[in-house]
Protein backbone atom coordinates (compact mmCIF):
# COMPACT_ATOMS: atom_id res chain seq x y z
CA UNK A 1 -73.14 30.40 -61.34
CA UNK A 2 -71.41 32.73 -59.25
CA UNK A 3 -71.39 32.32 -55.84
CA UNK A 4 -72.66 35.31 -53.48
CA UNK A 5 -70.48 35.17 -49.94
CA UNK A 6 -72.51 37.08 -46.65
CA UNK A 7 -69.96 40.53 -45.66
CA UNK A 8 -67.46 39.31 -42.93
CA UNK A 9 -68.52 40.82 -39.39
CA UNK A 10 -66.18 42.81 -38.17
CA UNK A 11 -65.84 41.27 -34.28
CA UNK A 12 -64.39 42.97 -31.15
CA UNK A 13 -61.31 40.79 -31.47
CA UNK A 14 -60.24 42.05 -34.43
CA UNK A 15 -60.68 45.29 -33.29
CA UNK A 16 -58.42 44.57 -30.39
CA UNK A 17 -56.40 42.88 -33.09
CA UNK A 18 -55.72 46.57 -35.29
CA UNK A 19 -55.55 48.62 -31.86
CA UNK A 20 -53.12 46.27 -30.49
CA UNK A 21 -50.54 46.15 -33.66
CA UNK A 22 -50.56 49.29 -34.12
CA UNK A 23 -49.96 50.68 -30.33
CA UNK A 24 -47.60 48.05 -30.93
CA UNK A 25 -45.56 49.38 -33.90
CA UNK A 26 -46.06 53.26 -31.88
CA UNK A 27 -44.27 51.46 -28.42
CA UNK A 28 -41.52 49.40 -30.72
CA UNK A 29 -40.38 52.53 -32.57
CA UNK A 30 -40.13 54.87 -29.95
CA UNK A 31 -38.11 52.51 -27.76
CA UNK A 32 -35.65 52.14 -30.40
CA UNK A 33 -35.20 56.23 -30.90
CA UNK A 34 -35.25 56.47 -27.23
CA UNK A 35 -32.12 53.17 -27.12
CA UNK A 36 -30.55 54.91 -29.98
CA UNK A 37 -30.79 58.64 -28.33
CA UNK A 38 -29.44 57.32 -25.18
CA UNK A 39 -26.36 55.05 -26.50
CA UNK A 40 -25.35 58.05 -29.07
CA UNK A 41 -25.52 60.77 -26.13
CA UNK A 42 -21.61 62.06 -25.06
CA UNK A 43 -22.58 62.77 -21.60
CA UNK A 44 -22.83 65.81 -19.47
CA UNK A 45 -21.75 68.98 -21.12
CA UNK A 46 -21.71 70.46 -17.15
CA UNK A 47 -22.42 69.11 -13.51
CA UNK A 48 -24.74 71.94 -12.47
CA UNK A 49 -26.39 73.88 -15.65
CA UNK A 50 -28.17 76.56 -12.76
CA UNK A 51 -24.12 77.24 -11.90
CA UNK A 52 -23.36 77.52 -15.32
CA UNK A 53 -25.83 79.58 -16.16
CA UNK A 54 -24.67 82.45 -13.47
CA UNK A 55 -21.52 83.13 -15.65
CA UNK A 56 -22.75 82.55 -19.12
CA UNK A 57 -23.40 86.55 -19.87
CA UNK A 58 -20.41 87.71 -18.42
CA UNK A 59 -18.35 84.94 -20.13
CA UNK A 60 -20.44 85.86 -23.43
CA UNK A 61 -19.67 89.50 -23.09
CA UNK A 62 -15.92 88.88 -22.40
CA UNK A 63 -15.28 87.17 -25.52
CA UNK A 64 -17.61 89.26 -27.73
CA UNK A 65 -15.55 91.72 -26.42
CA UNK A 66 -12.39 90.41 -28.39
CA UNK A 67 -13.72 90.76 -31.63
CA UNK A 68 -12.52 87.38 -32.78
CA UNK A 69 -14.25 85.39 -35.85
CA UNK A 70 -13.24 81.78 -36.66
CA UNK A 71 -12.94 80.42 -39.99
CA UNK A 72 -12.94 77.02 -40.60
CA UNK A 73 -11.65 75.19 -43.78
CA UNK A 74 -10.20 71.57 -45.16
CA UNK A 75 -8.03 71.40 -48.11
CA UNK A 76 -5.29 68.75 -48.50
CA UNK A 77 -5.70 66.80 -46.00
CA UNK A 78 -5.24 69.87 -43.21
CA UNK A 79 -8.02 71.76 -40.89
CA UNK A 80 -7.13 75.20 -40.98
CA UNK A 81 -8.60 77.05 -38.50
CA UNK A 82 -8.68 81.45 -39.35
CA UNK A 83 -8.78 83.24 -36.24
CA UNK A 84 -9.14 86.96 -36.95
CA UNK A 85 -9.93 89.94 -34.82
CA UNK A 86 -11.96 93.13 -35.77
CA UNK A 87 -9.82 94.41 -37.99
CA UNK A 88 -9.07 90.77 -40.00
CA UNK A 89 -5.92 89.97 -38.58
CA UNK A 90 -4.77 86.88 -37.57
CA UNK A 91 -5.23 86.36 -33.71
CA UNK A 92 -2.26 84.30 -32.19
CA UNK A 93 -3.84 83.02 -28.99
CA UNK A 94 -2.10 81.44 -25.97
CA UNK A 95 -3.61 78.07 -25.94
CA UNK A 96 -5.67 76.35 -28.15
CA UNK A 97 -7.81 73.25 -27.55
CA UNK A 98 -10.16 71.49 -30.23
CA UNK A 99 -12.16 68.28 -30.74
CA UNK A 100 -12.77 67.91 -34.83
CA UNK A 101 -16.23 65.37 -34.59
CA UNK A 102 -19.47 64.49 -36.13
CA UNK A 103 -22.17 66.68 -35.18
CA UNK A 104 -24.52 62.72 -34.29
CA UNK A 105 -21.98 61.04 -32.66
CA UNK A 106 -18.67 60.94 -30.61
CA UNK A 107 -16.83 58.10 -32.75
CA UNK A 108 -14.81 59.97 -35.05
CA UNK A 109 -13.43 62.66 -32.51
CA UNK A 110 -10.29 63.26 -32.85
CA UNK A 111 -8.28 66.39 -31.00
CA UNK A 112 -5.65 67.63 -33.83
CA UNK A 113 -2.40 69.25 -32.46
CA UNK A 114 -3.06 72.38 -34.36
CA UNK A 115 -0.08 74.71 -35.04
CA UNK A 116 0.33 78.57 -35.75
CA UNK A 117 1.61 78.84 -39.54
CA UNK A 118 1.82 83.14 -38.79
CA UNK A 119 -1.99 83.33 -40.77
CA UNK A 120 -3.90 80.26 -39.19
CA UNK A 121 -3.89 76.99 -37.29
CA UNK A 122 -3.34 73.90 -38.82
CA UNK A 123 -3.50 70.39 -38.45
CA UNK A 124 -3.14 67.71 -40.49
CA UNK A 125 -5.93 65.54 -41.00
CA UNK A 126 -7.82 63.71 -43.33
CA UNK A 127 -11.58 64.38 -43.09
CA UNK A 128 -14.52 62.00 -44.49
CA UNK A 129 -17.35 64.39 -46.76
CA UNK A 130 -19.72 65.73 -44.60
CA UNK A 131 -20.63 67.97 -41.56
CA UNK A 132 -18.35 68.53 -39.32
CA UNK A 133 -18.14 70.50 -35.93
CA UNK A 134 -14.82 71.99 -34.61
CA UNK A 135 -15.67 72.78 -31.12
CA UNK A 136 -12.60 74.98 -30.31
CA UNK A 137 -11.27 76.94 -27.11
CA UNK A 138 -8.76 79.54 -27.08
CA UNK A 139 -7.21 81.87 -24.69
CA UNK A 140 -6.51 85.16 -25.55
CA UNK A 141 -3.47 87.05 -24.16
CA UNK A 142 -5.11 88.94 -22.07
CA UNK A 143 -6.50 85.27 -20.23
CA UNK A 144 -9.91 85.57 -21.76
CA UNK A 145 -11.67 82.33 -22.85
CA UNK A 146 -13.33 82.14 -26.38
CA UNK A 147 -14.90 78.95 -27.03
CA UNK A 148 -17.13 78.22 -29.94
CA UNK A 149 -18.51 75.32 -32.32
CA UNK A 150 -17.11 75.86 -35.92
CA UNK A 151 -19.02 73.97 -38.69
CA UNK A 152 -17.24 72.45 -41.22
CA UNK A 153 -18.60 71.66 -44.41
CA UNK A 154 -15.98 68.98 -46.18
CA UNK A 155 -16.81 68.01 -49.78
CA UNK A 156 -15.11 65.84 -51.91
């Protein structure tokens, strides 16, 4: 004979139980993003972003104003960076400055001493698969600043 059990009653506690697990679970999560946001960010891109911000069209205009495109590419174990102007000639600029990173974290920066081969920059260096991001400044004869992020896309 079967035995017939009464439906359990469903009490406040164990509705304080279910709200408090899963409030719980909401809090634990986002305090880990917020611990992992905070120990993976590089730090202050500039001290005052209102001063910054005063000089950003007429530094944007100045270096649109060069014509320049940037190429970026990795094949055996180099970077080669393509400058080019309008036309699609190689740009040789006066100084050149680059950090070759992960576009999540600062760990596997590196800044390449990239040289002038007559066609591009290069720099030997051996690259993981992946995204990359070349984040490059150069100065054009003429003492204009060009800075940009290049993506790299490495396969292997």
């Amino acid at each position: 004979m079967a035995v017939i059990r009464a439906p359990r009653k469903i009490t406040g506690w164990h509705v304080f139980a279910v709200f408090f697990l899963a409030f719980g679970v909401i809090i634990g999560v986002n305090l880990v993003l917020a611990y992992s946001a905070v120990k993976t960010f590089p730090g202050l891109e500039v001290k005052n972003s209102y001063v910054a911000s005063q000089q950003f069209n007429v530094r944007k205009a100045a270096q649109e104003a060069l014509g320049w495109s940037v190429r970026a590419d990795h094949r055996d174990g180099q970077v080669i960076l393509a400058i080019t102007d309008a036309a699609g000639a190689p740009v040789m600029v006066g100084d050149l400055h680059a950090v070759v990173g992960r576009a999540t974290h600062v760990r596997e920066d590196v800044e390449p001493e990239f040289i002038f081969d007559g066609t591009a920059y290069v720099a030997p260096l051996t690259l993981g698969a992946g995204n990359w991001n070349i984040r490059m400044t150069a100065v054009a004869p003429d003492g204009t600043e060009f800075g940009q992020r290049v993506i790299l896309h490495v396969k292997h």
